[in-house]
Structure formats: C-alpha cells, structure tokens
N, C-alpha and C. Protein backbone atom coordinates (compact mmCIF):
# COMPACT_ATOMS: atom_id res chain seq x y z
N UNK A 1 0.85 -1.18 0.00
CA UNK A 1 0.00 0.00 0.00
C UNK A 1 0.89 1.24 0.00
N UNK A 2 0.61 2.37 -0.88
CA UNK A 2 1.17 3.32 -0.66
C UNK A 2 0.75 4.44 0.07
N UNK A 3 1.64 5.11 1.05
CA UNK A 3 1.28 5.97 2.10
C UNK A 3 0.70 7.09 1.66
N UNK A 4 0.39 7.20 0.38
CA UNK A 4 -0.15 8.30 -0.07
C UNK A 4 -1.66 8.40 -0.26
N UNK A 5 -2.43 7.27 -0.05
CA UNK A 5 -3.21 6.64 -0.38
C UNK A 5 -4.31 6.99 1.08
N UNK A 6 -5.34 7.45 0.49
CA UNK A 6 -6.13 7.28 1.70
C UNK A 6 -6.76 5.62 3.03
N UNK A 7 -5.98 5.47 3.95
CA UNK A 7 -5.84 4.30 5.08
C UNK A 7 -7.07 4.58 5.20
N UNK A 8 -7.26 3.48 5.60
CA UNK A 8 -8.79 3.03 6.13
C UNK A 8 -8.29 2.43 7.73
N UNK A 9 -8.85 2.51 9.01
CA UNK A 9 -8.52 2.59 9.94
C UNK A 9 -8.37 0.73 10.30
N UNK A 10 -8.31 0.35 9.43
CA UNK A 10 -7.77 -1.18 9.69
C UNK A 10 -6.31 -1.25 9.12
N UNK A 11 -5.94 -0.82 8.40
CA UNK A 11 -5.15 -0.30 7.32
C UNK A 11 -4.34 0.73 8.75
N UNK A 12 -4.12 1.86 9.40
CA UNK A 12 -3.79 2.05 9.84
C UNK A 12 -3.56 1.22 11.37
N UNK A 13 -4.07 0.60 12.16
CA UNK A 13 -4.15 -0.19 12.94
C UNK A 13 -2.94 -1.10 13.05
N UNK A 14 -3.22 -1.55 11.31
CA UNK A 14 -2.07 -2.96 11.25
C UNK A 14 -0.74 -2.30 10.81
N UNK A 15 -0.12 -1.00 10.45
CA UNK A 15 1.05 -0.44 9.89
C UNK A 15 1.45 -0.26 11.74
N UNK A 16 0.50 0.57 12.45
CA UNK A 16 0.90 1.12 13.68
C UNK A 16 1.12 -0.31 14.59
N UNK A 17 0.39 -1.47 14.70
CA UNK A 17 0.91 -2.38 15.44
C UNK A 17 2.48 -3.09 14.82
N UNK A 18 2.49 -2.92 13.54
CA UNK A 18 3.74 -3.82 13.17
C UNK A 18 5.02 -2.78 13.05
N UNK A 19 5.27 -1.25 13.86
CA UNK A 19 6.26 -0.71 14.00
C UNK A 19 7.47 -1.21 15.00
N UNK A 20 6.70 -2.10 16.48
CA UNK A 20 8.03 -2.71 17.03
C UNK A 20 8.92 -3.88 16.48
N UNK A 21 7.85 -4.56 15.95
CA UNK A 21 8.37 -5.89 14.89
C UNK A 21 9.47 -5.12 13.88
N UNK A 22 8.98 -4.71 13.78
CA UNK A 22 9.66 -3.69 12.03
C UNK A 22 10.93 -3.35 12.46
N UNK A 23 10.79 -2.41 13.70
CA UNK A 23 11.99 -1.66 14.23
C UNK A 23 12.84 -2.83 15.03
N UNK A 24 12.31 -3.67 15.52
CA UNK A 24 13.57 -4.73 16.16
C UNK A 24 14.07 -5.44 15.06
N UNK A 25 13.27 -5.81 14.07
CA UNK A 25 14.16 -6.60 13.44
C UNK A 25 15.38 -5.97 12.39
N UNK A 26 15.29 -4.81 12.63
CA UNK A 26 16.03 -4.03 11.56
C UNK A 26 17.33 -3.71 13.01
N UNK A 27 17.08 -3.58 13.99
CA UNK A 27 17.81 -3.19 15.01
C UNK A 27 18.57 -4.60 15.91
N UNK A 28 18.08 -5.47 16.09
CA UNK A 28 18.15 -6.21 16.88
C UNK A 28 19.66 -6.84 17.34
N UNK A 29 20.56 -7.15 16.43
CA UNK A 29 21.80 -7.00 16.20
C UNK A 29 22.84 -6.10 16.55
N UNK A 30 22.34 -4.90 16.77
CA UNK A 30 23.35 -3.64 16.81
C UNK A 30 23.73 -3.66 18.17
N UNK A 31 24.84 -3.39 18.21
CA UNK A 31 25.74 -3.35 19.68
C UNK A 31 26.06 -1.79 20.06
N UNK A 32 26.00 -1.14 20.86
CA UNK A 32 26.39 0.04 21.64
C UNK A 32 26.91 1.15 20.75
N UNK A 33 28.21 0.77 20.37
CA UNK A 33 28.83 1.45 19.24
C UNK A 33 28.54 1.59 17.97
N UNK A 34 27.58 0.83 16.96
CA UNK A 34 26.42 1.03 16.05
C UNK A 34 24.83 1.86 16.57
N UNK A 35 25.05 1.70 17.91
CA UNK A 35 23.61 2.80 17.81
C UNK A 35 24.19 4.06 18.20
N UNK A 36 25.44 3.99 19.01
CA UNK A 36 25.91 5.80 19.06
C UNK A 36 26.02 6.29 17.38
N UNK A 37 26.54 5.54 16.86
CA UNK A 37 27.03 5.98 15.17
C UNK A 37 26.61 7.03 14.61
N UNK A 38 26.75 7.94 14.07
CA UNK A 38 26.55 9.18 13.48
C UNK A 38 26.85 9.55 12.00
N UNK A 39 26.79 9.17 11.25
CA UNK A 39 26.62 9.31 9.72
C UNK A 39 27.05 10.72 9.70
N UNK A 40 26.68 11.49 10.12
CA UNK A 40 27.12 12.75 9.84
C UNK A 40 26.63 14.04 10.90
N UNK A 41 27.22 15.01 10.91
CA UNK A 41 26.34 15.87 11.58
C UNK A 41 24.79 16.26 11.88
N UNK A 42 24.19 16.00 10.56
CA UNK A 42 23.08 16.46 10.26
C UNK A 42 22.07 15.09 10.78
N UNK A 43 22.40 13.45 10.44
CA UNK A 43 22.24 12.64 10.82
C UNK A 43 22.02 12.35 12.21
N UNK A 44 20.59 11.44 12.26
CA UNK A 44 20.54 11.34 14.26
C UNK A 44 21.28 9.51 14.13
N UNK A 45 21.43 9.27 15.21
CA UNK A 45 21.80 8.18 15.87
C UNK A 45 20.87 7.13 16.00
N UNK A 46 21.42 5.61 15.46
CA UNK A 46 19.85 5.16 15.29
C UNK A 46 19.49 4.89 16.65
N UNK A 47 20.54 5.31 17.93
CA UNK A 47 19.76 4.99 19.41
C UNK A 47 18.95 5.68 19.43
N UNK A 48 19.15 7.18 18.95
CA UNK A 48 18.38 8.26 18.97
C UNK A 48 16.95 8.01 18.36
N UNK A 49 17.16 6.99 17.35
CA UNK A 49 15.96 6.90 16.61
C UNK A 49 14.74 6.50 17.26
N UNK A 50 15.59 5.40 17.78
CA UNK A 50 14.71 4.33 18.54
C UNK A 50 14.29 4.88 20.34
N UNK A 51 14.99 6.00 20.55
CA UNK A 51 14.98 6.15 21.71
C UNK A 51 13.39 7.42 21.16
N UNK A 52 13.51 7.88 20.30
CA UNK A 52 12.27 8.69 19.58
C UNK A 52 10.98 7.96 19.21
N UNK A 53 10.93 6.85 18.79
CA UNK A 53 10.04 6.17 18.40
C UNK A 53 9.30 6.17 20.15
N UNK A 54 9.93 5.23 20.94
CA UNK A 54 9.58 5.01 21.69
C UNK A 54 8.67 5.82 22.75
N UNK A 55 9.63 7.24 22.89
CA UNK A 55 8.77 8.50 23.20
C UNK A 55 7.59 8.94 22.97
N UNK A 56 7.87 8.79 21.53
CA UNK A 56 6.15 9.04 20.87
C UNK A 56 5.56 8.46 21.04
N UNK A 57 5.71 6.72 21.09
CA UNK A 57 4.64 5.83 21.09
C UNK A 57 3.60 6.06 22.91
N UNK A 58 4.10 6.53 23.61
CA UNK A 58 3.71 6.55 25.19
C UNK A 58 2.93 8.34 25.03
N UNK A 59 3.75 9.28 24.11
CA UNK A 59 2.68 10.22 24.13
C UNK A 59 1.33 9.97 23.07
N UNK A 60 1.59 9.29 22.27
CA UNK A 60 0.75 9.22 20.75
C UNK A 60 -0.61 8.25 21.94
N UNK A 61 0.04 6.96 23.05
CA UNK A 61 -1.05 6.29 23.43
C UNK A 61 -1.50 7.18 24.30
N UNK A 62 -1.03 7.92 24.92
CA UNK A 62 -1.57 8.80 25.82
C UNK A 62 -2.67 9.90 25.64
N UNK A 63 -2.35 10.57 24.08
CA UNK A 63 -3.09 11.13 23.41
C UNK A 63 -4.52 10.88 22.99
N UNK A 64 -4.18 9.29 22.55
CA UNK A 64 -5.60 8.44 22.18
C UNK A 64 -6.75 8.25 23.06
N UNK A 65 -5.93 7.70 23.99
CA UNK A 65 -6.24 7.67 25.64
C UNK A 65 -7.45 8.46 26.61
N UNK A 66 -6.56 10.08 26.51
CA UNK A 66 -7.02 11.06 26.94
C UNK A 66 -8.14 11.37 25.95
N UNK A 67 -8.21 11.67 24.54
CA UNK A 67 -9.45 11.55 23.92
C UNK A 67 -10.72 10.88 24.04
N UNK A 68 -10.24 9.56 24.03
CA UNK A 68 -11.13 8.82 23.61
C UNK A 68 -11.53 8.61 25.08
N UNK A 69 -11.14 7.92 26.38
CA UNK A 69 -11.57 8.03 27.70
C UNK A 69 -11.95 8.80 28.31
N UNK A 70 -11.23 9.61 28.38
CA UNK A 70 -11.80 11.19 29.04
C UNK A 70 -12.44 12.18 28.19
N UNK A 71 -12.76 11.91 26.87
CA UNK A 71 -13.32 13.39 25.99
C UNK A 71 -12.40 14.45 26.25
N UNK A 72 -11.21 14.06 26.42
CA UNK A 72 -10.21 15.60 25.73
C UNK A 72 -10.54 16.04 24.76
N UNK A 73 -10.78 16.98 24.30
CA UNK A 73 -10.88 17.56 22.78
C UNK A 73 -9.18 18.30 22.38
N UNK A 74 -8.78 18.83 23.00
CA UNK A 74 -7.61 19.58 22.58
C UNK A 74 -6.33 18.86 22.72
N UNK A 75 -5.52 19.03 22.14
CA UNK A 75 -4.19 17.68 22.17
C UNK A 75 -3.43 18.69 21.17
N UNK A 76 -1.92 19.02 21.81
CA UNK A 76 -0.83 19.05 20.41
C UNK A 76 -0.49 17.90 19.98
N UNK A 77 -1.26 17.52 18.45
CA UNK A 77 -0.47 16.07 18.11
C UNK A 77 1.05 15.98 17.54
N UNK A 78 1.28 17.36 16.90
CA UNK A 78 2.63 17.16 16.72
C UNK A 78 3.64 16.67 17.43
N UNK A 79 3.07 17.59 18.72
CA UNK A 79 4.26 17.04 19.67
C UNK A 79 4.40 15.64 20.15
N UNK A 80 2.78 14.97 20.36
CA UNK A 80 3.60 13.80 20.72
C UNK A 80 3.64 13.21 19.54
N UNK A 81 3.52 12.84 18.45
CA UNK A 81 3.89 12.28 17.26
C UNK A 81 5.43 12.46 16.94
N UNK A 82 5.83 14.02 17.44
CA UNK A 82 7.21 14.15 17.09
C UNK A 82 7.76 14.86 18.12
N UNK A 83 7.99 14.54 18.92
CA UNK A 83 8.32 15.17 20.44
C UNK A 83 9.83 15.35 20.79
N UNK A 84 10.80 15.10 19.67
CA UNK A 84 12.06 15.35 19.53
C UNK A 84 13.12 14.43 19.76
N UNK A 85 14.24 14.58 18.35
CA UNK A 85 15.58 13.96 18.49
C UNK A 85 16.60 14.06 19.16
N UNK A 86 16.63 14.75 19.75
CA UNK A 86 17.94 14.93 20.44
C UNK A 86 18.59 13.91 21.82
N UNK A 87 17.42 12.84 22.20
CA UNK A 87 17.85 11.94 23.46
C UNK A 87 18.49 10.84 22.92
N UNK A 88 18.94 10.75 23.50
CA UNK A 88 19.74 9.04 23.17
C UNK A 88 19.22 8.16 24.01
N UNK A 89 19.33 6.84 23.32
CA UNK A 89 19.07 5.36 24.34
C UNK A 89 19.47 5.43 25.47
N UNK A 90 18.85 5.57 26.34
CA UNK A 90 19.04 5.84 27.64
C UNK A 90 18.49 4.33 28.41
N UNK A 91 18.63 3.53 28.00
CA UNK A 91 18.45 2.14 28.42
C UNK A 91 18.84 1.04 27.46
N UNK A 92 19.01 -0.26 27.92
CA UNK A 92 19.33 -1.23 26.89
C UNK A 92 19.01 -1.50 25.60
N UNK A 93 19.23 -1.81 24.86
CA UNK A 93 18.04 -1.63 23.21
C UNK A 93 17.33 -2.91 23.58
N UNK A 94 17.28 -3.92 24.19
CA UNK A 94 16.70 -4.66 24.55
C UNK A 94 15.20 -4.20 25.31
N UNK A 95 15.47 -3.54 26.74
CA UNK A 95 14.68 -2.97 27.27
C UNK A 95 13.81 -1.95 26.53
N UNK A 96 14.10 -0.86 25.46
CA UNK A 96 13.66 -0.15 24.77
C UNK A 96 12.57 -0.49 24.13
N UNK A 97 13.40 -1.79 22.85
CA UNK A 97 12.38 -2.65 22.20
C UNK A 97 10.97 -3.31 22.83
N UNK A 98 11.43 -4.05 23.72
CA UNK A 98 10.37 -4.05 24.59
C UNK A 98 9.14 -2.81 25.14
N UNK A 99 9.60 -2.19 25.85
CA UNK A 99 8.98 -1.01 25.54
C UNK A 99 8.31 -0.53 24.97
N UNK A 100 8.80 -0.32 23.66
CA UNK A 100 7.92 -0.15 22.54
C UNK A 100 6.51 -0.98 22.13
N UNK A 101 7.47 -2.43 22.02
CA UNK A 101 6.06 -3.25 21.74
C UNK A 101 4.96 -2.96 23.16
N UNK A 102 5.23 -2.81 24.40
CA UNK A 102 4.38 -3.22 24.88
C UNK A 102 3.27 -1.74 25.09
N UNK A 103 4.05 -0.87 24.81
CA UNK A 103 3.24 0.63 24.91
C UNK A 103 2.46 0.51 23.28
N UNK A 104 2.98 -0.13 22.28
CA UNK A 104 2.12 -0.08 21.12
C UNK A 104 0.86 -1.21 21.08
N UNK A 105 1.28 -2.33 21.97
CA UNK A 105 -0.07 -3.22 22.47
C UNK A 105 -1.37 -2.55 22.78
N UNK A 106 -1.10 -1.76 24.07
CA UNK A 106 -2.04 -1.17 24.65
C UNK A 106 -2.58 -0.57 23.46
N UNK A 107 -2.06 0.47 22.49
CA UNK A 107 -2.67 1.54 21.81
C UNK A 107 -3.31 0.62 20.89
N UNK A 108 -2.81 -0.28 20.17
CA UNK A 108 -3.56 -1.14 19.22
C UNK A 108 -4.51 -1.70 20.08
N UNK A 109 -4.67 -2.57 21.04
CA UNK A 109 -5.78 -2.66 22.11
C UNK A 109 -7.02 -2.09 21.75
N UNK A 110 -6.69 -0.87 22.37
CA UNK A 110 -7.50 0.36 22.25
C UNK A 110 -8.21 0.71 21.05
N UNK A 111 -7.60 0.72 19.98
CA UNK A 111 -7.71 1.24 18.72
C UNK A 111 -9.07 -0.08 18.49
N UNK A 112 -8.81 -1.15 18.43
CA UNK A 112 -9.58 -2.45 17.95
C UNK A 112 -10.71 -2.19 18.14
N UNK A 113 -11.46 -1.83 19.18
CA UNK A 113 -12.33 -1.62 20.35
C UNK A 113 -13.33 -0.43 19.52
N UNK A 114 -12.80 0.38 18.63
CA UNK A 114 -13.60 1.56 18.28
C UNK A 114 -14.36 1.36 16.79
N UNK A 115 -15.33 2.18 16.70
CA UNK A 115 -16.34 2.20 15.87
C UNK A 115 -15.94 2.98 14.70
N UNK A 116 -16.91 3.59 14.32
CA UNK A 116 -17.05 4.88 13.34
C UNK A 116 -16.99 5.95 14.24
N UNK A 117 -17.75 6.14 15.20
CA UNK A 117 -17.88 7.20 15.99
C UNK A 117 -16.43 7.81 16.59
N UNK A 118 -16.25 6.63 17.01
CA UNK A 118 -14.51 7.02 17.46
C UNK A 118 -13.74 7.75 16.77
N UNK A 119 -13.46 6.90 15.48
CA UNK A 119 -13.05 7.42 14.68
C UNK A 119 -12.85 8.70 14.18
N UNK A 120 -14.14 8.82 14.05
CA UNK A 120 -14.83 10.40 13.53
C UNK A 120 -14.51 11.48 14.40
N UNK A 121 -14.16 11.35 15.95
CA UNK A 121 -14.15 12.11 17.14
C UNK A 121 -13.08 12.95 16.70
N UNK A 122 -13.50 14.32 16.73
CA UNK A 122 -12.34 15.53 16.38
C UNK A 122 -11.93 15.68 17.78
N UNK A 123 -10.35 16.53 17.52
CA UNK A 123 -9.54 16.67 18.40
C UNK A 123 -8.97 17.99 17.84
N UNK A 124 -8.94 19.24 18.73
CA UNK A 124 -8.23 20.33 18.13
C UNK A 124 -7.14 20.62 18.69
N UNK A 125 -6.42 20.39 17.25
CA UNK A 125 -4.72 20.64 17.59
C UNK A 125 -4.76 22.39 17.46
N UNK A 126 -3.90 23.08 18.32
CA UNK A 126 -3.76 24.14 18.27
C UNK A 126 -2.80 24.44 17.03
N UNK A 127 -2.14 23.73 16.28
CA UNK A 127 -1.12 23.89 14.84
C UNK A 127 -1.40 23.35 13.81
N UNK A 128 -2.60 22.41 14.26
CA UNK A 128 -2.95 21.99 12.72
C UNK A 128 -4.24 21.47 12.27
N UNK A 129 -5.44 22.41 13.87
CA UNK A 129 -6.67 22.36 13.44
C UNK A 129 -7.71 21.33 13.52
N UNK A 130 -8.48 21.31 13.81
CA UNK A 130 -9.64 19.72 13.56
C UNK A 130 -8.83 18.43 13.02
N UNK A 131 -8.79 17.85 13.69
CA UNK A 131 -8.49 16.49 13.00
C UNK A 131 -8.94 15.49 13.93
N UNK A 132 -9.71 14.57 12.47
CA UNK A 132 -9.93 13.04 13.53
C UNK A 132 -9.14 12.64 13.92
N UNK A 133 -9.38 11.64 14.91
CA UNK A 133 -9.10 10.88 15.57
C UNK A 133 -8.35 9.72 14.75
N UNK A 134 -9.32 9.22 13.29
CA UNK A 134 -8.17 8.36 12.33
C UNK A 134 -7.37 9.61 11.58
N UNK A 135 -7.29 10.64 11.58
CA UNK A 135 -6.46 11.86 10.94
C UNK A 135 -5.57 11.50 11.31
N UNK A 136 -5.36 11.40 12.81
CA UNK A 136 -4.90 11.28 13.94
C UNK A 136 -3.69 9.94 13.65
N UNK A 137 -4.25 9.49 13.64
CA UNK A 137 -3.44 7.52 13.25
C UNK A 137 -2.79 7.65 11.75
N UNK A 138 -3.26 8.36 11.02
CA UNK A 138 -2.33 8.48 9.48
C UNK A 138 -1.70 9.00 9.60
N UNK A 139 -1.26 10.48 10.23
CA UNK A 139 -0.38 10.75 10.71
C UNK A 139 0.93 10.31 11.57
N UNK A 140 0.62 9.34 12.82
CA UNK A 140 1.24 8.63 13.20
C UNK A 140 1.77 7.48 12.53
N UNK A 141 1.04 6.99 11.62
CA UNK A 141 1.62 5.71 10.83
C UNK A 141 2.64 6.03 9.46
N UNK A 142 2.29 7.47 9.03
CA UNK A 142 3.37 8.11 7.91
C UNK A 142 4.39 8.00 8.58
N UNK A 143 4.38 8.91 10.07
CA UNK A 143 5.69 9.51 10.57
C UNK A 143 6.15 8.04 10.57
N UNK A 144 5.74 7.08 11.29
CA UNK A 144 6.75 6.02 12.27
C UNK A 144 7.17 4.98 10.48
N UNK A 145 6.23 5.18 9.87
CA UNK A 145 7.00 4.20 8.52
C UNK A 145 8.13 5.12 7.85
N UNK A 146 8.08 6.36 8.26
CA UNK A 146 9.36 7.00 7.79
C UNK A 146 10.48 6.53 8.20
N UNK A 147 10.21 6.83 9.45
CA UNK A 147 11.68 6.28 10.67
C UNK A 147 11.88 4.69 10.50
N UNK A 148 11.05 3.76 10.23
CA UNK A 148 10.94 2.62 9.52
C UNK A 148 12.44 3.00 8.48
N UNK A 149 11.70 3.28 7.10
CA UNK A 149 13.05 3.62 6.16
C UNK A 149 14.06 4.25 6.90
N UNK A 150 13.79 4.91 7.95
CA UNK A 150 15.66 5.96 7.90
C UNK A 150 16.32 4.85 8.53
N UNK A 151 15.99 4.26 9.46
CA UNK A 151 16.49 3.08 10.44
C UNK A 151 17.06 1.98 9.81
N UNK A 152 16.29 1.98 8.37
CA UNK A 152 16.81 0.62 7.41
C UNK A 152 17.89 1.13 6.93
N UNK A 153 17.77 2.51 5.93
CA UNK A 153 19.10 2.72 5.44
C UNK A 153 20.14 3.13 6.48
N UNK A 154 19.43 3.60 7.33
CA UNK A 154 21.32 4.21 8.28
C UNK A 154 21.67 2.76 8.72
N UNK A 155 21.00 1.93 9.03
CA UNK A 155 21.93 0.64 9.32
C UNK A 155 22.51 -0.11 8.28
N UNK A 156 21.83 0.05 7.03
CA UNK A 156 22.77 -1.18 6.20
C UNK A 156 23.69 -0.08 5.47
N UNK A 157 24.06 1.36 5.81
CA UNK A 157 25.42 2.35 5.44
C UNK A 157 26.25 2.03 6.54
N UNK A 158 26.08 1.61 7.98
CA UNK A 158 27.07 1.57 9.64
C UNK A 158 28.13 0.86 8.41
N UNK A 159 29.37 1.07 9.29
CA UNK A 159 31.05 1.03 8.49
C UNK A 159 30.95 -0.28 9.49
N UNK A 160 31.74 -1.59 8.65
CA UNK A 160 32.24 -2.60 8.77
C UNK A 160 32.74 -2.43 10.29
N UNK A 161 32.65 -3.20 10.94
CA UNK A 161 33.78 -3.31 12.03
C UNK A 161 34.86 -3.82 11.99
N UNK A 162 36.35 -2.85 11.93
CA UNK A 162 37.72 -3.42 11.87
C UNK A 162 38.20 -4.46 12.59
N UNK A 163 38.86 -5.51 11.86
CA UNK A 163 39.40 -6.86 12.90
C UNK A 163 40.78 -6.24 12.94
N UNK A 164 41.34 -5.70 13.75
CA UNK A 164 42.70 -5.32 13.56
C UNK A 164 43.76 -6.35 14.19
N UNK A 165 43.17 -7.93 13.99
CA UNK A 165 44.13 -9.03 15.15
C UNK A 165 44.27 -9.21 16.07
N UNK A 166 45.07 -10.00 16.85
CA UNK A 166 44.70 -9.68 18.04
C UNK A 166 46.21 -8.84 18.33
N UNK A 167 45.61 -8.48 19.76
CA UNK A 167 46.78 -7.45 20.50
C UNK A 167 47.74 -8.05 20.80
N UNK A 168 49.25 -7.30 20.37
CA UNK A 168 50.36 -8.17 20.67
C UNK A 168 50.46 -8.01 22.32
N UNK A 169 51.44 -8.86 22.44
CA UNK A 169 51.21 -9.00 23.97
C UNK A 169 52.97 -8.00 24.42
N UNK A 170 52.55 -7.17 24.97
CA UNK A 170 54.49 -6.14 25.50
C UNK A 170 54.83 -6.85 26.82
N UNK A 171 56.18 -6.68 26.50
CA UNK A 171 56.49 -7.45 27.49
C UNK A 171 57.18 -6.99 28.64
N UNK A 172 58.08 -7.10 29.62
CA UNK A 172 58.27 -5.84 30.33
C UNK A 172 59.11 -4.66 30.58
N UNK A 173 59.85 -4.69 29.57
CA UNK A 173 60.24 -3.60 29.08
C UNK A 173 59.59 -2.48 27.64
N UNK A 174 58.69 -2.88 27.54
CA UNK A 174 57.51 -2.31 26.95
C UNK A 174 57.50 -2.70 25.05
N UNK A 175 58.28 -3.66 24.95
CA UNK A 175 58.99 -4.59 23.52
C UNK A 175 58.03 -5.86 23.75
C-alpha cells in the first residue's frame, strides 16, 4: 500500500501495530557502538531513533487515551507524534524494544475496540486544526514508517567493524 493513499482505519491499525516488529528486526543486532554511530552531523543516531520512536509511542497512546476516555478535545499532536531527536538510548536496546512493543499493544488494544464514531471524534490541535481521531493515526503511521526507512538505510550504510588481530602481547620492558 502506498502511504499516499487514503488508510482506512484497519489499514492504519495494522502499519501502527507492526512498528516494534519492524523496528527490532532491523535493530536487533546492533551493539552500543552502532547505535551511538553518526553518519554525519546532520544525521541522528539510530539509538536516537529508537529512543524517539519510543517516546512518541507513550505520548501518541496517551493522546488516544485522553481523547477517547476522558473526551479531551484539545491535544498538540505534533508534539507527541514528534516530540524530539535529540535523546539518546538511555536504556538497553533490549529494554527499549520491549517497551515499545508493549506501549504499542495497549494503543492497538485500544484502537480495535472503536467504531465509526470514534473514529470520527475531532480533536483540536492548536497547529494543525480539527483532525480526527483516524487523521490522527495516518499521521502517526506516515511519521513512524518513515523512521521505519531511515532506520533501514542508516543501518545497512554503519562502516564494517575493523578486525585489527589480536593485541600483541608487550612485554616488560615495553617490547
């Protein structure tokens, strides 16, 4: 399916539940020094990436949450959809991953459970106006299949890891 394409909220449902699958298996492998990695200045870190995904996913369920349970009407969705790069993995990528899946459970949970009505339920973002509630989820499912692709290509560009042999052994006069 192409993201350009108007989602139908089953269609969004199943892109937004299969982002931790997606993102571990593209990650799952990487050791410490592949997720600090930095491609370039301009480039984030794919800890960073993943340490972003994760963020969002706990404001994005929180968002849903507060709508749909409590009748919030007002929500910045930008922010939690994109609530910023700049943190790093600040826990195991193990623990992270986890994380993720289990904060995107709940929201898919949730999501299953709703009608048309739900759906339909406006929410006013103060930056970008009326939007449903599935407005709401296409949005979230563009952004996170983006980071999907950036996560694929910045990992299969990470530089080889050098075998430089093993270490000679000095002896005690430092020869």
């Amino acid at each position: 399916m192409e993201l350009q394409e108007e989602m139908s909220s089953g269609d969004v449902v199943l892109l937004m539940g299969s982002v931790p699958e997606r993102t571990s298996d593209l990650v799952y492998w990487l050791d410490e020094a592949r997720l600090r990695y930095r491609h370039g200045p301009a480039f984030p870190t794919l800890g960073s990436l993943i340490a972003h995904l994760v963020d969002s996913a706990g404001k994005v369920d929180a968002l849903l949450r507060h709508a749909h349970l409590d009748g919030q009407r007002t929500a910045d969705v930008r922010a939690a959809i994109d609530p910023g790069h700049d943190q790093d993995l600040g826990e195991p990528l193990q623990e992270a991953l986890d994380d993720l899946a289990r904060v995107r459970r709940r929201t898919v949970d949730l999501l299953h459970g709703w009608g048309k009505n739900e759906w339909e339920r406006t929410i006013d973002d103060p930056r970008g106006g009326d939007l449903t509630l599935l407005e709401v989820c296409r949005l979230v499912a563009r952004h996170e299949m983006g980071h999907i692709a950036q996560i694929r290509n910045l990992s299969a560009l990470l530089p080889e890891p050098q075998d430089l042999g093993p270490i000679p052994q000095v002896g005690a006069n430092g020869k």
